[in-house]
N, C-alpha and C. Protein backbone atom coordinates (compact mmCIF):
# COMPACT_ATOMS: atom_id res chain seq x y z
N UNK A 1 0.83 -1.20 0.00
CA UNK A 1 0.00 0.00 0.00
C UNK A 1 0.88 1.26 0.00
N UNK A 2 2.42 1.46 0.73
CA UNK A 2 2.79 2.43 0.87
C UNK A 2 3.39 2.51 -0.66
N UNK A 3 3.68 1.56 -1.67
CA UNK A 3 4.31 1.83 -2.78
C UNK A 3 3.10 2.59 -3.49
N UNK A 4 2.03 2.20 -4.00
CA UNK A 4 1.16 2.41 -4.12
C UNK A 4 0.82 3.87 -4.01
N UNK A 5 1.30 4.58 -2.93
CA UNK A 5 0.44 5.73 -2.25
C UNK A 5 0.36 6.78 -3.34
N UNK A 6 1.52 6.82 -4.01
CA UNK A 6 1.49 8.45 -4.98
C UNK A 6 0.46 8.45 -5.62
N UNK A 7 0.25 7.34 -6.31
CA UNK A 7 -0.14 7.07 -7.57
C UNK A 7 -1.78 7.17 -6.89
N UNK A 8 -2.39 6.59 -5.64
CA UNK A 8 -3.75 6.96 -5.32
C UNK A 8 -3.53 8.34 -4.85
N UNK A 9 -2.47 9.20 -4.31
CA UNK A 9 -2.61 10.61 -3.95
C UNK A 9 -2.94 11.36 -5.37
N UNK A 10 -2.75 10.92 -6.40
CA UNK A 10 -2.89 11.53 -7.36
C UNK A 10 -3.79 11.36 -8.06
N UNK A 11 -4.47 10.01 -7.74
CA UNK A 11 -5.79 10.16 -8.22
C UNK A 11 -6.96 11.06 -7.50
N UNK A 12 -6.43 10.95 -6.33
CA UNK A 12 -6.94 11.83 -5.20
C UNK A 12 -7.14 13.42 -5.59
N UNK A 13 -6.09 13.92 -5.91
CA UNK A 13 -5.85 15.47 -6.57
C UNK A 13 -7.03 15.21 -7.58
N UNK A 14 -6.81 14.18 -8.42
CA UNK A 14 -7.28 14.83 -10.38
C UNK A 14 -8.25 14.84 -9.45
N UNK A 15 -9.59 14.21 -8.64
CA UNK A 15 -10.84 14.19 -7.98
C UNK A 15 -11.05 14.73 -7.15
N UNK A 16 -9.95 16.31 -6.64
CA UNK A 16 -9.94 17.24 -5.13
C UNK A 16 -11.32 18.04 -5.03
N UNK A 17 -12.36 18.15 -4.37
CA UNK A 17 -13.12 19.10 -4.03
C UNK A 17 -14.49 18.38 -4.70
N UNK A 18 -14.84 17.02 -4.87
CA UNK A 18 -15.93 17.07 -5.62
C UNK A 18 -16.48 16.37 -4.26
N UNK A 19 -17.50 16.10 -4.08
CA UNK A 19 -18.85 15.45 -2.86
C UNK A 19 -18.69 14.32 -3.29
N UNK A 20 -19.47 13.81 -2.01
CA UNK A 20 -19.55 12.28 -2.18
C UNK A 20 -20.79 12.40 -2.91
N UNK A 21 -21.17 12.91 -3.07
CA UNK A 21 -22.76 12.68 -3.64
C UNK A 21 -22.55 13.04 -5.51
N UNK A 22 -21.18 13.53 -5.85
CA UNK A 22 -21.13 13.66 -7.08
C UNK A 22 -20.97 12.38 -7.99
N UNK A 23 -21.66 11.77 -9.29
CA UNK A 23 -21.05 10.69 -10.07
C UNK A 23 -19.27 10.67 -9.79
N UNK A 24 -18.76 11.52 -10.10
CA UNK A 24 -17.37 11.59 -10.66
C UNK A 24 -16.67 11.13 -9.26
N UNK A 25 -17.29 11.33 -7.80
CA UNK A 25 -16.63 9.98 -7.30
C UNK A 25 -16.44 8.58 -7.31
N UNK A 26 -17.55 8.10 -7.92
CA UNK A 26 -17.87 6.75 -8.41
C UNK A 26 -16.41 6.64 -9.52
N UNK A 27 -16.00 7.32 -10.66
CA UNK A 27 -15.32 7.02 -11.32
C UNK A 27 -13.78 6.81 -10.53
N UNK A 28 -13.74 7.73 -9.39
CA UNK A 28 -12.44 8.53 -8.74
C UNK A 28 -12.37 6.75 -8.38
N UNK A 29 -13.38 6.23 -7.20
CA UNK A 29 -13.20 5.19 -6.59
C UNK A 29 -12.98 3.10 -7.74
N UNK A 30 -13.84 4.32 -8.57
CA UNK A 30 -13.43 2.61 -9.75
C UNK A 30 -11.99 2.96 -10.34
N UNK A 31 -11.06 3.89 -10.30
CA UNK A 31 -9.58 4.06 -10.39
C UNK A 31 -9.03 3.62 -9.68
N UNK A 32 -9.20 4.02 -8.45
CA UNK A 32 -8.37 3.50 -7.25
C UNK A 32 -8.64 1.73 -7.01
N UNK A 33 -9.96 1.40 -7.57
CA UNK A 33 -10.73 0.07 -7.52
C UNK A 33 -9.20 -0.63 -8.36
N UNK A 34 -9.31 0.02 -9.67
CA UNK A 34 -8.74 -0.52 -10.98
C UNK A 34 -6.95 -0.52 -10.69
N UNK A 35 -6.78 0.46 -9.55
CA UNK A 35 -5.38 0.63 -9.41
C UNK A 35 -4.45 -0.97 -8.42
N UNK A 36 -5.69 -0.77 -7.57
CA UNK A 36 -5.14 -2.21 -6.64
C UNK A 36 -5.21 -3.58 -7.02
N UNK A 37 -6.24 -3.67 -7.88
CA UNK A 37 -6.26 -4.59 -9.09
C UNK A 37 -5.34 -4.61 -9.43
N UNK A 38 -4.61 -3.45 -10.55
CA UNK A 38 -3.30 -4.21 -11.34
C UNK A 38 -2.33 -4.41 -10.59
N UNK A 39 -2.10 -4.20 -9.36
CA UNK A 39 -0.74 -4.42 -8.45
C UNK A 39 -1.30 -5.23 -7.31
N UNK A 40 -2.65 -6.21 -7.81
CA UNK A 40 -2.56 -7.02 -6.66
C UNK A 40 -2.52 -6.74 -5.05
N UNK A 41 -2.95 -5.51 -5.09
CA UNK A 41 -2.95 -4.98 -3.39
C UNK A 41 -4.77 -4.82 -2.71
N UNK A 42 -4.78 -5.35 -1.58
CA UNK A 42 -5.68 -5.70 -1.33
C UNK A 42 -6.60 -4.22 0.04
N UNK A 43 -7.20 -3.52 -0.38
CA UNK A 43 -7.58 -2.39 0.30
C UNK A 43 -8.04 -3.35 1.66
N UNK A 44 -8.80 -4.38 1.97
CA UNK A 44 -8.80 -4.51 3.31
C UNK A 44 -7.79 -5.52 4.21
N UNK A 45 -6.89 -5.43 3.61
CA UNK A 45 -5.85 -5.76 4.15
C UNK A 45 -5.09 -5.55 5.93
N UNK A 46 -5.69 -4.25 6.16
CA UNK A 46 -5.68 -3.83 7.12
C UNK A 46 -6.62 -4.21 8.22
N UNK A 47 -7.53 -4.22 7.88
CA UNK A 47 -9.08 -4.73 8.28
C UNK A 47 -8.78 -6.12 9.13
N UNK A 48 -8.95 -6.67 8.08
CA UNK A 48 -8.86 -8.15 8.19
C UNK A 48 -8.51 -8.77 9.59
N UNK A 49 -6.82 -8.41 10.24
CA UNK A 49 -6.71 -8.68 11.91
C UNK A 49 -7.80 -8.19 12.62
N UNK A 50 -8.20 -7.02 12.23
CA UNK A 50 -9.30 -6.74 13.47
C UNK A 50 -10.34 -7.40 13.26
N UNK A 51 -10.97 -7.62 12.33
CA UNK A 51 -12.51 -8.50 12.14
C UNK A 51 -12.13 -9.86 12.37
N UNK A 52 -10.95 -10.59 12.43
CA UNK A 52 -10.68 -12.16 12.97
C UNK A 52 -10.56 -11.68 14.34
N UNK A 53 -10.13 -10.81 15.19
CA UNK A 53 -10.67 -10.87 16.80
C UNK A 53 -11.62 -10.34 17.06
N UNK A 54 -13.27 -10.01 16.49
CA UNK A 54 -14.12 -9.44 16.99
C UNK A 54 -15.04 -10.90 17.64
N UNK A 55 -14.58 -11.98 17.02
CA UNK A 55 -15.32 -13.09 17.78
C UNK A 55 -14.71 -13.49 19.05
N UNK A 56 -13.59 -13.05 19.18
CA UNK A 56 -12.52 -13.28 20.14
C UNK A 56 -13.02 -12.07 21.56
N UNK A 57 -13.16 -11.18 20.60
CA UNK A 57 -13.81 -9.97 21.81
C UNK A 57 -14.88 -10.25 22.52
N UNK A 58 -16.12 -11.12 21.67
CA UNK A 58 -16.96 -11.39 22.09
C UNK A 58 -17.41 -12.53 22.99
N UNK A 59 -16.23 -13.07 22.43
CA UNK A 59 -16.44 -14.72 23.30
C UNK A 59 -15.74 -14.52 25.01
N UNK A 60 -14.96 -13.48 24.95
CA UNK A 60 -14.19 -13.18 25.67
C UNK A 60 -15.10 -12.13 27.25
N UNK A 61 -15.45 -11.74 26.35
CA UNK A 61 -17.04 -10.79 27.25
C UNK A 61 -17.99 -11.63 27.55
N UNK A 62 -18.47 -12.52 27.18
CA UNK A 62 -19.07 -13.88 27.53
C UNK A 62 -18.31 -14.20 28.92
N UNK A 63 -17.32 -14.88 28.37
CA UNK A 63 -16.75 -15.64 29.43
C UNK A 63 -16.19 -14.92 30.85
N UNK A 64 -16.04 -13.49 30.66
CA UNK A 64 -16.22 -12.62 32.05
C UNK A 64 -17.44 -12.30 32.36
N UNK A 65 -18.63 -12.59 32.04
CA UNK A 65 -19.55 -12.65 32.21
C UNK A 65 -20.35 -13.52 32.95
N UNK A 66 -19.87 -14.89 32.50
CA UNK A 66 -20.52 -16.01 33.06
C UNK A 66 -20.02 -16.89 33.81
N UNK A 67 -18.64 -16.65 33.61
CA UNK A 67 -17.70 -17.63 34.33
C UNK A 67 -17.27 -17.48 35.89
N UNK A 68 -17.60 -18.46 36.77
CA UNK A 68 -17.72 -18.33 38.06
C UNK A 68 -16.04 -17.76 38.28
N UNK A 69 -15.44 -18.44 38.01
CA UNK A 69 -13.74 -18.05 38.37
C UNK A 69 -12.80 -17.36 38.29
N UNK A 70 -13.89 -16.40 37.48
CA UNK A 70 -13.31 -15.22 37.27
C UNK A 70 -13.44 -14.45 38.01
N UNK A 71 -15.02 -13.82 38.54
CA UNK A 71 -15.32 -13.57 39.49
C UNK A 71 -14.49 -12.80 40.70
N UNK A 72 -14.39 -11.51 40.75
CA UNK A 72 -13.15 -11.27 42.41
C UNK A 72 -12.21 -11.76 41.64
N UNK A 73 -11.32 -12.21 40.97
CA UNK A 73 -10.33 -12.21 40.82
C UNK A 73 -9.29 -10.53 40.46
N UNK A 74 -8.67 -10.78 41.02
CA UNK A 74 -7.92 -9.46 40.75
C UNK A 74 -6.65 -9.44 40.10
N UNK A 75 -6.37 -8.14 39.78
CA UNK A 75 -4.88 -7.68 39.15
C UNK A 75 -4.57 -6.55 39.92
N UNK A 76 -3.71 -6.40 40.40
CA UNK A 76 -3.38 -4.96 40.79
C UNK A 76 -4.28 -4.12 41.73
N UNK A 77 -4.63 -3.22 40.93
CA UNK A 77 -5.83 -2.55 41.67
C UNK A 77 -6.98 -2.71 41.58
N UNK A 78 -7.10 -3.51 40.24
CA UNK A 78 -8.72 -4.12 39.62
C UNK A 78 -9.09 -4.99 40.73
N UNK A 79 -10.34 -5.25 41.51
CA UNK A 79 -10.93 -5.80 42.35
C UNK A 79 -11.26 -7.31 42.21
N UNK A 80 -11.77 -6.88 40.33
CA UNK A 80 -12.71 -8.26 40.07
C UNK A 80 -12.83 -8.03 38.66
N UNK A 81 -12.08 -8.80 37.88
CA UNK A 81 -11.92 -9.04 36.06
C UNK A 81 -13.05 -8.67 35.88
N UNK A 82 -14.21 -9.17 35.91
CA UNK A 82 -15.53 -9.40 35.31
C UNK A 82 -16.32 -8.64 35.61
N UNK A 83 -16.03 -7.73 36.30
CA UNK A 83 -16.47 -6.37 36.06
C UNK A 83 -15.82 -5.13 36.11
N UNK A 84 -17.08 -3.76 35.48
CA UNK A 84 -15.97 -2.54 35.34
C UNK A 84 -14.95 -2.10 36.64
N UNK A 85 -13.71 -1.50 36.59
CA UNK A 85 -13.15 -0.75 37.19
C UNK A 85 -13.98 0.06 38.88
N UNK A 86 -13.50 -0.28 39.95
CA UNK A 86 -15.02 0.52 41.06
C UNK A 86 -14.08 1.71 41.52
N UNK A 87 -13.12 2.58 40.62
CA UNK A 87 -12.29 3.43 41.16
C UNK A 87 -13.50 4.67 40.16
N UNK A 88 -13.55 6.12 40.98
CA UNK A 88 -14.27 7.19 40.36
C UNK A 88 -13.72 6.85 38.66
N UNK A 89 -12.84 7.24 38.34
CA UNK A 89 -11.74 7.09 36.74
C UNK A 89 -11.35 6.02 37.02
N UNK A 90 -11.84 5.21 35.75
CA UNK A 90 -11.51 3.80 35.41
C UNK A 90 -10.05 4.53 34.60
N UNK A 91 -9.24 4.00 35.08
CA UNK A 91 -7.46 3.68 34.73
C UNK A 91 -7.75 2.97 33.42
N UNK A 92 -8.03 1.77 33.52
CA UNK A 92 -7.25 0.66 32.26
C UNK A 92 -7.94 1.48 30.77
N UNK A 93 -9.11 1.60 30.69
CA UNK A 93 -9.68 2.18 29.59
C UNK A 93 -9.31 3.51 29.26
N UNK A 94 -8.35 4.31 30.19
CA UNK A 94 -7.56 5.46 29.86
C UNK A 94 -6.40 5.19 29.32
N UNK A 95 -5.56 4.18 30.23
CA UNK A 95 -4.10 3.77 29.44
C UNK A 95 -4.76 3.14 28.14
N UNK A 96 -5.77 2.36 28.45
CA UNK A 96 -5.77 1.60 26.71
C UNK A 96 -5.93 2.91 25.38
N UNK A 97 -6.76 3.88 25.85
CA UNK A 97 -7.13 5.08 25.21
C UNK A 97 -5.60 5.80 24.24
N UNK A 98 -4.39 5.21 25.89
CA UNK A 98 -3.72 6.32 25.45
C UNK A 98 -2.51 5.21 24.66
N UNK A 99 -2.66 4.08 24.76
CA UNK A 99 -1.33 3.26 24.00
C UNK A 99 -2.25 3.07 22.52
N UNK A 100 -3.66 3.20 22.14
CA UNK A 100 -4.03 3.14 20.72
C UNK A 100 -3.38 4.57 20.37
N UNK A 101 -3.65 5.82 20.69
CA UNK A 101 -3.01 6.25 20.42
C UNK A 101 -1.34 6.52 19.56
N UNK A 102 -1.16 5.82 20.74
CA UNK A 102 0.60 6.10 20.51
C UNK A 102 0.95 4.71 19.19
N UNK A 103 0.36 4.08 19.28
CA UNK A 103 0.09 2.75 18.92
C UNK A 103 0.14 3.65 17.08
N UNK A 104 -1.43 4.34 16.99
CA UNK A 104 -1.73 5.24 15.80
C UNK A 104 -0.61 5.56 15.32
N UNK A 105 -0.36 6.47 16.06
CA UNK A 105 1.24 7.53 16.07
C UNK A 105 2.32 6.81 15.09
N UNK A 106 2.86 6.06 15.71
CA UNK A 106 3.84 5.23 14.76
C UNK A 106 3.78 4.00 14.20
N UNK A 107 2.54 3.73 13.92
CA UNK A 107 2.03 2.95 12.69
C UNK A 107 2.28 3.93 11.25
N UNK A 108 2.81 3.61 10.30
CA UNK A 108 2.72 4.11 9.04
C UNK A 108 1.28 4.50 8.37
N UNK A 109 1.29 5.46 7.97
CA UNK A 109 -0.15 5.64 7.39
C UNK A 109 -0.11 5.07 5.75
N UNK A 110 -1.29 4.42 5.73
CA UNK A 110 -1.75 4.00 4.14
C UNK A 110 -2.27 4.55 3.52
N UNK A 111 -2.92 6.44 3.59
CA UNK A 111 -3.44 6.74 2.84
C UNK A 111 -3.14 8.39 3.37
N UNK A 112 -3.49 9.12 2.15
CA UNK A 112 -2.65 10.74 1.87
C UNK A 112 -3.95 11.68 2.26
N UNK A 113 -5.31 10.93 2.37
CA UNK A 113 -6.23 11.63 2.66
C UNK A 113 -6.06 11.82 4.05
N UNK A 114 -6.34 13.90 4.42
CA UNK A 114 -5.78 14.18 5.84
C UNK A 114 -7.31 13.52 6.54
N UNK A 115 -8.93 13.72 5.71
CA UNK A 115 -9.84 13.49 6.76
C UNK A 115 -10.01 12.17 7.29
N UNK A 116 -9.43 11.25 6.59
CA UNK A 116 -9.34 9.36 7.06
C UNK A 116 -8.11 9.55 8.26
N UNK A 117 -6.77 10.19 7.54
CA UNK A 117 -6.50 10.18 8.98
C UNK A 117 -6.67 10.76 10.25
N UNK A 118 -7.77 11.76 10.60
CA UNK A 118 -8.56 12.78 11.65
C UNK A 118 -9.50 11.64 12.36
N UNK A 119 -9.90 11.05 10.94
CA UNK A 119 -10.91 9.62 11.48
C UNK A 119 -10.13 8.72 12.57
N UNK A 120 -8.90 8.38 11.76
CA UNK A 120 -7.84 7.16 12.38
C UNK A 120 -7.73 8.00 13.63
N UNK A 121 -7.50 8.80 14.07
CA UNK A 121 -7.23 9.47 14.97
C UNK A 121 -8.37 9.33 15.79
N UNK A 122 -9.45 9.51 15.59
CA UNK A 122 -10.35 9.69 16.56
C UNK A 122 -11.13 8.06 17.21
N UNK A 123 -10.61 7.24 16.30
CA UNK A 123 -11.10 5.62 16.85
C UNK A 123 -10.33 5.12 18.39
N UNK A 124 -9.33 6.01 18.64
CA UNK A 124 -9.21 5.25 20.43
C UNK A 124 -10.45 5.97 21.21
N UNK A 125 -10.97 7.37 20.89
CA UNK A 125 -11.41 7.72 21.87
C UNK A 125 -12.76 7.17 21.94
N UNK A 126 -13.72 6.73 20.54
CA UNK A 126 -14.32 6.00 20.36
C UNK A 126 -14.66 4.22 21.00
N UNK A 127 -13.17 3.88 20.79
CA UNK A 127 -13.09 2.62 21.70
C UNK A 127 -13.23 3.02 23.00
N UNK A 128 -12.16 3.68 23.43
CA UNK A 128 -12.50 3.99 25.08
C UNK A 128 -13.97 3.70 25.64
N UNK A 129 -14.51 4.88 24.62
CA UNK A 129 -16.12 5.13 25.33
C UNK A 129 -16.51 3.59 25.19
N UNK A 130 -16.55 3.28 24.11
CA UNK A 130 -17.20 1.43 24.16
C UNK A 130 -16.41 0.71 25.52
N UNK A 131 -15.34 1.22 25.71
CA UNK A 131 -14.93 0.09 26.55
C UNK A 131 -14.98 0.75 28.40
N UNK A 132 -15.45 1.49 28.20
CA UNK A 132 -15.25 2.29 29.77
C UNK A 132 -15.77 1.71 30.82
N UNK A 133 -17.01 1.27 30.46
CA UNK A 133 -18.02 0.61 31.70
C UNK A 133 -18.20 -1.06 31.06
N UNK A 134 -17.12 -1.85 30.15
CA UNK A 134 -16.84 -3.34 30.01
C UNK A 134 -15.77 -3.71 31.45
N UNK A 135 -16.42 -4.88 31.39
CA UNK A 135 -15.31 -5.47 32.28
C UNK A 135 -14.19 -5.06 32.13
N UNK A 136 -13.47 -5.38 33.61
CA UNK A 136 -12.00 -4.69 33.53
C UNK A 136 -11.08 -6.38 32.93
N UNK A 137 -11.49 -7.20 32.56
CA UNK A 137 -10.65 -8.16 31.87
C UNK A 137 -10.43 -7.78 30.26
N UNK A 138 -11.19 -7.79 30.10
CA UNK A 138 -11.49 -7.07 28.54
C UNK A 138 -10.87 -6.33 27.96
N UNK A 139 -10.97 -4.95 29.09
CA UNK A 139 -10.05 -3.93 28.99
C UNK A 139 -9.00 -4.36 28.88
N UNK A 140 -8.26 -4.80 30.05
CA UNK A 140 -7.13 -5.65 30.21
C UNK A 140 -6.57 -6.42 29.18
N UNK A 141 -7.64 -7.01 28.33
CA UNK A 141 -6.53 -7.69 27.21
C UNK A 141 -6.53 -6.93 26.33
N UNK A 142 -7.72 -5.86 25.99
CA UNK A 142 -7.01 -4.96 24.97
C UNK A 142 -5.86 -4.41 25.24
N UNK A 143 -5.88 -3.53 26.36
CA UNK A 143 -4.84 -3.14 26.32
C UNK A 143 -3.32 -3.96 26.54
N UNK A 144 -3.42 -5.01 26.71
CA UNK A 144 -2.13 -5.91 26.64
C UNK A 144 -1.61 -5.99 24.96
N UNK A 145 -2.95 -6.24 24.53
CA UNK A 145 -2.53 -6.78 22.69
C UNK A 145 -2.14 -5.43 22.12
N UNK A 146 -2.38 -4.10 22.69
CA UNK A 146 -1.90 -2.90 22.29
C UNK A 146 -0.79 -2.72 22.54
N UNK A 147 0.17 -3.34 23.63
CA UNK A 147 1.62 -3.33 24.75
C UNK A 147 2.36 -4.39 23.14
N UNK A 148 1.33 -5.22 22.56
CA UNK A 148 2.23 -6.27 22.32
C UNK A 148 2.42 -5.44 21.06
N UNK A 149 1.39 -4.67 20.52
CA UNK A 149 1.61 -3.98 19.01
C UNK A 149 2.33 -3.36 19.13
N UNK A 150 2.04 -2.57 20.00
CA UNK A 150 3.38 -1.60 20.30
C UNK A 150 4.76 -1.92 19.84
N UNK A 151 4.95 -3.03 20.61
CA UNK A 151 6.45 -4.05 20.45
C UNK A 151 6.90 -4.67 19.18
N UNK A 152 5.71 -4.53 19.02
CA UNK A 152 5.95 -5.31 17.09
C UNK A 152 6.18 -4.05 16.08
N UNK A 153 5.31 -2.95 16.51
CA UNK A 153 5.60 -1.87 15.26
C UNK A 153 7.19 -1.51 15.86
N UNK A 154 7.67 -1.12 16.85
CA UNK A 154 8.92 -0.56 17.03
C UNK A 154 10.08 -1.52 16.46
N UNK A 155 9.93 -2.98 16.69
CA UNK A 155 10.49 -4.03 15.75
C UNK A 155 10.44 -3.56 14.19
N UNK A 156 9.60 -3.51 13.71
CA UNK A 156 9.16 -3.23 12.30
C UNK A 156 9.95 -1.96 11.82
N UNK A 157 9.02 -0.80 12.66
CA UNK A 157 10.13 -0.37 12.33
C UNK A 157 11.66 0.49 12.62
N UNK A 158 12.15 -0.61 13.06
CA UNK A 158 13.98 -0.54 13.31
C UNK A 158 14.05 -1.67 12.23
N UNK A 159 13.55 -2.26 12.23
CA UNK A 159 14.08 -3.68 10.96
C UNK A 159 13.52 -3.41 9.48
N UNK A 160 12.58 -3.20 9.27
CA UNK A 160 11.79 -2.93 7.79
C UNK A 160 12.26 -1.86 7.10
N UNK A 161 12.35 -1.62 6.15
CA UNK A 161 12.41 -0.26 5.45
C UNK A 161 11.80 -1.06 4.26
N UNK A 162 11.23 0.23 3.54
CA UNK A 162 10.57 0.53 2.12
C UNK A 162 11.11 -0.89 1.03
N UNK A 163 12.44 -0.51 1.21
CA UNK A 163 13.14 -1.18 0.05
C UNK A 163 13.09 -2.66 0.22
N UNK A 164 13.34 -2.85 1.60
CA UNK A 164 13.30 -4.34 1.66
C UNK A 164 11.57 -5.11 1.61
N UNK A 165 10.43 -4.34 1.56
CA UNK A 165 9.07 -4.76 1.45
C UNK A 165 8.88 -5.63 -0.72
N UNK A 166 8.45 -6.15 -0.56
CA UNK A 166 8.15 -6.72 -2.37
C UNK A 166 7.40 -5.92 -2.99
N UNK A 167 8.23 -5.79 -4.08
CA UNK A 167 7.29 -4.40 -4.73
C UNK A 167 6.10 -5.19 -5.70
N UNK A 168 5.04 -4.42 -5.83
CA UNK A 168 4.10 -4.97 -6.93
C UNK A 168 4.43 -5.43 -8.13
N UNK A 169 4.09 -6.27 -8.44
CA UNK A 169 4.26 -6.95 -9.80
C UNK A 169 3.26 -6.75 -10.60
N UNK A 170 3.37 -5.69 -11.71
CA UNK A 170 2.37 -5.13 -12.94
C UNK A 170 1.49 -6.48 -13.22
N UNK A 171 0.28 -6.45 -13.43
CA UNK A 171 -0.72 -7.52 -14.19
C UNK A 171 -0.24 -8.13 -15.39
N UNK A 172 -0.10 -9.30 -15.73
CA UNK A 172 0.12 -10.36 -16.63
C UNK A 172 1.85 -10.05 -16.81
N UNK A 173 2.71 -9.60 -15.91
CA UNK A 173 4.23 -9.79 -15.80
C UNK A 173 4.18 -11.67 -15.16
N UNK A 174 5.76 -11.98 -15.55
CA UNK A 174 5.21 -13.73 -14.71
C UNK A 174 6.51 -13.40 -13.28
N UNK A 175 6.35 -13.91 -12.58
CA UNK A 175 6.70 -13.69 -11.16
C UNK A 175 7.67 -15.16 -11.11
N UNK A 176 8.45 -15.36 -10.80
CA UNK A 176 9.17 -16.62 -10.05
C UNK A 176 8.80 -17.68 -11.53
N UNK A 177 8.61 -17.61 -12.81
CA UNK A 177 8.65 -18.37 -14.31
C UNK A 177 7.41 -18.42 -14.54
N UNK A 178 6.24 -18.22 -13.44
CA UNK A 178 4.50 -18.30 -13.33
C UNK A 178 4.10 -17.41 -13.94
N UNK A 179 2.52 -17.62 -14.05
CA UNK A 179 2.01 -16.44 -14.41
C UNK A 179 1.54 -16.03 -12.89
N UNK A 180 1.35 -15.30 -12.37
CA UNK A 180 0.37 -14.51 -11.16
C UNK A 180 -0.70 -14.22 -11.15
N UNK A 181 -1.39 -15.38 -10.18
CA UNK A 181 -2.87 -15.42 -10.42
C UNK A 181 -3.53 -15.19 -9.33
């Protein structure tokens, strides 16, 4: 996606200032449609991890829910997993608030449009609110799997750069003696 980017920033420009409600976005978006097509790049690519743990979220809220043994169990200052935080300011759903954040921050952005990223920006505080009055287990593992992203983007990037990622391979070029299908 980041190779990619000029070439949708610029489709972006030729289409600057028109509404969503105009045809000529329809064409803007069957370009960009037509662009990831020929380079094989997949727009929900990004997506994808988060919608394979939303059953995980859920099963997970279940099981602090119903499960006797969880119950009073504590961490720290949390009283009892399986339910919210009993301090005035729930803590965990603030730190989690504030490591998506930072989390945001130095994740690479995939796209040149400033209002998607104002959007990207505004989805921790969004989560927060969803998560403020959830169990404090919940919280708790979000914000752990955020500790762990964390750890992985700063890996990424000290180790990754641009050059070493695989660049797109133009439509009907053959890849490794294949065709690419």
């Amino acid at each position: 996606m980041q190779v990619l980017q000029p070439q949708i920033a610029a489709i972006n420009d030729k289409y600057k200032g028109i509404s969503m409600r105009d045809p000529k976005k329809q064409q803007q978006n069957e370009e960009v449609m037509a662009l990831y097509k020929k380079h094989g790049a997949n727009p929900m690519g990004g997506c994808l991890p988060m919608a394979i743990q939303i059953p995980f979220f859920l099963a997970f809220y279940k099981v602090l829910a119903v499960s006797i043994e969880l119950r009073h169990a504590n961490w720290l200052w949390v009283t009892d997993l399986s339910s919210p935080e009993h301090l005035a300011i729930h803590i965990l759903p603030i730190a989690m608030i504030a490591t998506q954040f930072f989390l945001q921050k130095m994740t690479p952005t995939t796209t040149a449009d400033p209002n998607q990223q104002r959007m990207m920006l505004l989805m921790p505080l969004v989560m927060g609110f969803f998560f403020y009055n959830l169990p404090s287990g919940l919280v708790l593992y979000y914000f752990t799997a955020n500790l762990v992203n964390i750890a992985q983007q700063v890996f990424f990037n000290k180790t990754v750069t641009v050059a070493d990622m695989p660049q797109p391979v133009p439509a009907g070029k053959k890849q490794n003696g294949r065709n690419k299908r």
